[in-house]
C-alpha atoms as a PDB file:
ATOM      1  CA  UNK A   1     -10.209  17.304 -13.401  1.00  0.00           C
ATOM      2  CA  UNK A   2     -13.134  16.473 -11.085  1.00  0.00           C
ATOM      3  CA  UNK A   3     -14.872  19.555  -9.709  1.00  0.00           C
ATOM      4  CA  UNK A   4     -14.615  19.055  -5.197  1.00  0.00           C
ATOM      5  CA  UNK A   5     -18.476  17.430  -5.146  1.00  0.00           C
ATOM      6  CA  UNK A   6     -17.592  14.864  -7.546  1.00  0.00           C
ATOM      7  CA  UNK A   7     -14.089  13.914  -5.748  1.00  0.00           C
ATOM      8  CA  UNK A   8     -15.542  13.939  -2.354  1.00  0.00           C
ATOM      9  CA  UNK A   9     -18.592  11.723  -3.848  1.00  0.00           C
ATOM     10  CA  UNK A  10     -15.904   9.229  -5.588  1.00  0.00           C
ATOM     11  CA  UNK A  11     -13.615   9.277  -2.661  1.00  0.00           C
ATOM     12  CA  UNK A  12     -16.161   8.250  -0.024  1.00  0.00           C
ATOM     13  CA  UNK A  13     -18.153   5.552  -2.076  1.00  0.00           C
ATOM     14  CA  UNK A  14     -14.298   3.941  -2.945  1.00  0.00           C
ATOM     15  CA  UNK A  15     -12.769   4.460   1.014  1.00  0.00           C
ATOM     16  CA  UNK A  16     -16.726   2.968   2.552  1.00  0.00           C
ATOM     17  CA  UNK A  17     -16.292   0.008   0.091  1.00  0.00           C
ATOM     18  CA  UNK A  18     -12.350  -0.348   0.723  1.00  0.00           C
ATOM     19  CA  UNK A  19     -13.389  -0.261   4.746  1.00  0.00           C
ATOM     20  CA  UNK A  20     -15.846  -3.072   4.532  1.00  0.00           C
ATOM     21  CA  UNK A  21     -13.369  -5.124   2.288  1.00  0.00           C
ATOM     22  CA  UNK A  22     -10.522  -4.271   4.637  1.00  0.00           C
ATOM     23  CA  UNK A  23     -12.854  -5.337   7.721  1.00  0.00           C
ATOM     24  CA  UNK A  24     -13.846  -8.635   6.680  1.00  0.00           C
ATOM     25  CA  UNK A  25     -10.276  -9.492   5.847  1.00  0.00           C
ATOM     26  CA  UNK A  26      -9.422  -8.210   9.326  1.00  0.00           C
ATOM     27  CA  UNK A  27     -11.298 -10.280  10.755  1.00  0.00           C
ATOM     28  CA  UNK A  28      -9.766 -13.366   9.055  1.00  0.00           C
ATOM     29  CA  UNK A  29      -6.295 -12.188   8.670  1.00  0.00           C
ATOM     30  CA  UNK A  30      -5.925 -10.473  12.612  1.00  0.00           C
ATOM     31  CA  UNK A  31      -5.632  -6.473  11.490  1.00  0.00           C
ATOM     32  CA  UNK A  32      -7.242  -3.491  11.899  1.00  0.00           C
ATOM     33  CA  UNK A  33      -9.400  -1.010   9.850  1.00  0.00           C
ATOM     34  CA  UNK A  34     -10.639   2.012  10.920  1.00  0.00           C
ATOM     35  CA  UNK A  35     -12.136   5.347   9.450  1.00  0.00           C
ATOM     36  CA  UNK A  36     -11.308   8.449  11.351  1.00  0.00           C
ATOM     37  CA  UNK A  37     -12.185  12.066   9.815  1.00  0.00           C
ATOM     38  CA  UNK A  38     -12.197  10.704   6.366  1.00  0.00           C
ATOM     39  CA  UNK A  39      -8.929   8.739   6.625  1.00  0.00           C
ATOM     40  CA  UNK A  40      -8.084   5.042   6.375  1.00  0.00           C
ATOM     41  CA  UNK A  41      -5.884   3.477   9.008  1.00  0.00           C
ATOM     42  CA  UNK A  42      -5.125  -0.569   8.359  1.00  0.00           C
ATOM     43  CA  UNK A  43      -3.022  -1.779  11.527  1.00  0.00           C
ATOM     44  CA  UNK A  44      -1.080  -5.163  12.365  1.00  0.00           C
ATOM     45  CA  UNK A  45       0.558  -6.113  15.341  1.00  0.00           C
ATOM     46  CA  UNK A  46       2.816  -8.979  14.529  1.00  0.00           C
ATOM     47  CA  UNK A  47       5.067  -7.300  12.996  1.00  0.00           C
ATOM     48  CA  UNK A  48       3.988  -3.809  13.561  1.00  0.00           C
ATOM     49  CA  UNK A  49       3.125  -1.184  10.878  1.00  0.00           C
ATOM     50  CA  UNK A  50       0.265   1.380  10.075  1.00  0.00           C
ATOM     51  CA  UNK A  51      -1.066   2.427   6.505  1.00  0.00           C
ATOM     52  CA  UNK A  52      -2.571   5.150   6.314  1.00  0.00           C
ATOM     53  CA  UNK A  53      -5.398   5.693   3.063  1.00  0.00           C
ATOM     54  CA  UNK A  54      -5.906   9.552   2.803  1.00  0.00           C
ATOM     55  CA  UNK A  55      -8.138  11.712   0.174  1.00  0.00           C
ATOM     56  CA  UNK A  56      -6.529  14.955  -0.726  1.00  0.00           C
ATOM     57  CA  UNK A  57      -9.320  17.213  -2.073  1.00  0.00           C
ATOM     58  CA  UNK A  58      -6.696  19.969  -3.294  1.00  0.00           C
ATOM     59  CA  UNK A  59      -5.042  17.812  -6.072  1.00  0.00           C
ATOM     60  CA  UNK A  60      -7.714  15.163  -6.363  1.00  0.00           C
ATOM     61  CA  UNK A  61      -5.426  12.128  -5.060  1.00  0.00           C
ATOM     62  CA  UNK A  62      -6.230   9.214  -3.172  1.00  0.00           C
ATOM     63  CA  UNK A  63      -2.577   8.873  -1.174  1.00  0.00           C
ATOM     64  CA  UNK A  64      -1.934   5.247   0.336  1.00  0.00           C
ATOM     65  CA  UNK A  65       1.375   5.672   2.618  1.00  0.00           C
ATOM     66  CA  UNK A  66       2.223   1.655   3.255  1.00  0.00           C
ATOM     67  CA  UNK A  67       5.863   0.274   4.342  1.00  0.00           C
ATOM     68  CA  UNK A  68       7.637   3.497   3.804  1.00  0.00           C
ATOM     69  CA  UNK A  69       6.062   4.633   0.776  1.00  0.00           C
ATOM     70  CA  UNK A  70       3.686   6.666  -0.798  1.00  0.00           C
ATOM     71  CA  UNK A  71       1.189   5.522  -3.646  1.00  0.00           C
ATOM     72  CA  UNK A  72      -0.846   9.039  -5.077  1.00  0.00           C
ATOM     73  CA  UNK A  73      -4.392   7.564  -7.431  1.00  0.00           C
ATOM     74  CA  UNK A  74      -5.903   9.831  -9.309  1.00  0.00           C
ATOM     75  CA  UNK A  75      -9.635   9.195 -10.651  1.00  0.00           C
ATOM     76  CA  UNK A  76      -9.784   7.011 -14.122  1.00  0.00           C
ATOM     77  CA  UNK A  77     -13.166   7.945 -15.959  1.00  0.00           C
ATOM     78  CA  UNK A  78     -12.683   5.232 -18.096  1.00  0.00           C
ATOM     79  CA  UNK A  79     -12.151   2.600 -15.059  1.00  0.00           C
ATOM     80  CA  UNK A  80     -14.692   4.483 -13.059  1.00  0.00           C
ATOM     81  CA  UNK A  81     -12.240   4.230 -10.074  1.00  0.00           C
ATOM     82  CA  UNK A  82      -9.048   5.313  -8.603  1.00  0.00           C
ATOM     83  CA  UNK A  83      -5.922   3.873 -10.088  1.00  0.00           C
ATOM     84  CA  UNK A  84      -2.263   4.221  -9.574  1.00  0.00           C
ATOM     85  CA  UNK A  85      -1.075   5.909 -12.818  1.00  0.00           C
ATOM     86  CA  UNK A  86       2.033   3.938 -13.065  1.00  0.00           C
ATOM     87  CA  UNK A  87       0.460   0.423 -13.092  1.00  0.00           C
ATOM     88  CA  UNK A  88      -3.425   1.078 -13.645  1.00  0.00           C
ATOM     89  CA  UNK A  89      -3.827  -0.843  -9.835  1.00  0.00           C
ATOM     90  CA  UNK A  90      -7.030   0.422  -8.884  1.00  0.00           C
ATOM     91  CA  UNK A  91      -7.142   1.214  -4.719  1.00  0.00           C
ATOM     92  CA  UNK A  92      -8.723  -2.716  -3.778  1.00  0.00           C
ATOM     93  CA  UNK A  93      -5.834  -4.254  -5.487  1.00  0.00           C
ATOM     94  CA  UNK A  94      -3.064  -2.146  -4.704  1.00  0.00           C
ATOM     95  CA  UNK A  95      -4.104  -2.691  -0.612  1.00  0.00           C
ATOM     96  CA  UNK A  96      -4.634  -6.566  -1.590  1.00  0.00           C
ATOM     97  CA  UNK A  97      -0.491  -6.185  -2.638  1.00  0.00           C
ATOM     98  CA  UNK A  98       0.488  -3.941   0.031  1.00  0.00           C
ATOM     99  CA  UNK A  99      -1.453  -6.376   3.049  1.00  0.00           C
ATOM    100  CA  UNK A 100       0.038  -9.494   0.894  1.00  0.00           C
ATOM    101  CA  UNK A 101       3.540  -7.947   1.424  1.00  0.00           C
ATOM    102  CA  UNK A 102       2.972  -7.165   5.128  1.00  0.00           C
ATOM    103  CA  UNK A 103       1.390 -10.794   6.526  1.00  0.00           C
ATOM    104  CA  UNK A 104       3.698 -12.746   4.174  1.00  0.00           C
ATOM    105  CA  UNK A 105       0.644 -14.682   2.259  1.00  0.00           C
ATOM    106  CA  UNK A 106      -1.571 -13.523  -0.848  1.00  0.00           C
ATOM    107  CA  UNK A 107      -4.493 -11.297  -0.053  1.00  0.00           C
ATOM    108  CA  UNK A 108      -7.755 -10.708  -1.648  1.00  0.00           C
ATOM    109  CA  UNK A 109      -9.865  -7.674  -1.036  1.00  0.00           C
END
Protein backbone atom coordinates (compact mmCIF):
# COMPACT_ATOMS: atom_id res chain seq x y z
CA UNK A 1 0.00 0.00 0.00
CA UNK A 2 1.22 3.56 -0.67
CA UNK A 3 2.66 5.25 2.41
CA UNK A 4 0.17 9.03 2.88
CA UNK A 5 3.12 11.23 0.87
CA UNK A 6 3.00 9.04 -2.01
CA UNK A 7 -1.04 8.90 -2.17
CA UNK A 8 -1.43 12.54 -1.62
CA UNK A 9 1.45 13.08 -4.43
CA UNK A 10 -0.51 10.53 -6.90
CA UNK A 11 -3.86 11.85 -6.00
CA UNK A 12 -3.16 15.52 -6.75
CA UNK A 13 -1.01 15.10 -10.01
CA UNK A 14 -4.21 12.60 -11.32
CA UNK A 15 -7.31 15.14 -9.84
CA UNK A 16 -4.97 18.64 -11.42
CA UNK A 17 -4.75 16.67 -14.75
CA UNK A 18 -8.49 15.25 -14.52
CA UNK A 19 -9.52 19.20 -13.74
CA UNK A 20 -7.88 20.60 -16.79
CA UNK A 21 -9.33 17.68 -18.96
CA UNK A 22 -12.72 18.13 -17.33
CA UNK A 23 -12.42 22.07 -18.01
CA UNK A 24 -11.74 22.08 -21.54
CA UNK A 25 -14.56 19.66 -22.14
CA UNK A 26 -16.70 22.04 -20.08
CA UNK A 27 -16.20 24.46 -22.02
CA UNK A 28 -17.31 22.60 -25.19
CA UNK A 29 -19.85 20.37 -23.73
CA UNK A 30 -21.72 23.34 -21.22
CA UNK A 31 -20.63 21.75 -17.52
CA UNK A 32 -18.85 22.56 -14.72
CA UNK A 33 -15.53 21.62 -12.97
CA UNK A 34 -14.38 22.80 -9.96
CA UNK A 35 -11.73 21.90 -7.18
CA UNK A 36 -12.73 22.73 -3.68
CA UNK A 37 -10.52 21.43 -0.58
CA UNK A 38 -9.12 18.66 -2.61
CA UNK A 39 -12.43 17.46 -4.10
CA UNK A 40 -13.77 17.26 -7.65
CA UNK A 41 -17.23 18.57 -8.38
CA UNK A 42 -18.37 18.12 -12.36
CA UNK A 43 -21.93 19.90 -12.66
CA UNK A 44 -24.67 20.03 -15.56
CA UNK A 45 -27.69 21.85 -15.69
CA UNK A 46 -29.80 20.35 -18.38
CA UNK A 47 -30.65 17.70 -16.81
CA UNK A 48 -29.30 18.31 -13.42
CA UNK A 49 -26.75 16.15 -11.51
CA UNK A 50 -23.41 16.61 -9.51
CA UNK A 51 -20.35 14.12 -9.37
CA UNK A 52 -18.43 14.39 -6.93
CA UNK A 53 -14.34 12.99 -7.39
CA UNK A 54 -13.01 12.56 -3.74
CA UNK A 55 -9.41 11.20 -2.43
CA UNK A 56 -9.70 9.22 0.72
CA UNK A 57 -6.22 9.22 2.32
CA UNK A 58 -7.32 6.52 5.05
CA UNK A 59 -7.83 3.56 2.57
CA UNK A 60 -5.94 4.99 -0.36
CA UNK A 61 -9.13 5.30 -2.79
CA UNK A 62 -9.93 7.67 -5.33
CA UNK A 63 -14.08 7.56 -4.84
CA UNK A 64 -16.08 8.96 -7.98
CA UNK A 65 -19.92 9.17 -6.73
CA UNK A 66 -21.75 9.76 -10.41
CA UNK A 67 -25.66 9.01 -11.12
CA UNK A 68 -26.27 7.26 -7.90
CA UNK A 69 -23.24 5.34 -7.59
CA UNK A 70 -20.05 4.96 -6.20
CA UNK A 71 -16.78 3.94 -8.18
CA UNK A 72 -13.65 3.33 -5.28
CA UNK A 73 -9.79 3.30 -7.59
CA UNK A 74 -7.14 2.20 -5.94
CA UNK A 75 -3.44 3.03 -7.26
CA UNK A 76 -2.08 0.40 -10.11
CA UNK A 77 1.88 0.44 -9.96
CA UNK A 78 1.95 -1.30 -12.98
CA UNK A 79 -0.49 1.34 -14.86
CA UNK A 80 1.10 4.11 -12.90
CA UNK A 81 -2.48 5.44 -12.26
CA UNK A 82 -5.70 4.94 -10.55
CA UNK A 83 -7.94 2.26 -11.90
CA UNK A 84 -11.24 0.79 -11.04
CA UNK A 85 -10.36 -2.78 -9.93
CA UNK A 86 -13.29 -4.33 -11.54
CA UNK A 87 -12.64 -3.13 -15.14
CA UNK A 88 -8.92 -1.71 -15.06
CA UNK A 89 -10.80 1.97 -16.20
CA UNK A 90 -8.26 4.26 -15.13
CA UNK A 91 -10.01 7.78 -13.53
CA UNK A 92 -9.90 9.85 -17.34
CA UNK A 93 -11.85 7.11 -18.85
CA UNK A 94 -14.17 6.12 -16.33
CA UNK A 95 -15.36 10.20 -16.14
CA UNK A 96 -15.21 10.10 -20.17
CA UNK A 97 -18.17 7.06 -19.54
CA UNK A 98 -19.84 8.57 -16.71
CA UNK A 99 -20.12 12.42 -18.68
CA UNK A 100 -20.98 10.20 -21.98
CA UNK A 101 -23.92 8.69 -19.97
CA UNK A 102 -25.06 12.04 -18.52
CA UNK A 103 -25.10 14.47 -21.94
CA UNK A 104 -26.34 11.53 -24.06
CA UNK A 105 -23.19 11.68 -26.68
CA UNK A 106 -19.58 10.01 -26.44
CA UNK A 107 -17.02 11.91 -24.44
CA UNK A 108 -13.35 12.14 -24.56
CA UNK A 109 -11.24 13.37 -21.73
Amino acid sequence: MLDEQQFKTYCDSTLEALNRSLGRAGDELGFEADMNNGALTVEFEDPPARFVISPQTPVRQIWVSAHSRSFKLEWNETAGTFVLPATGQDLPALMAEQISKQLGEEVKL
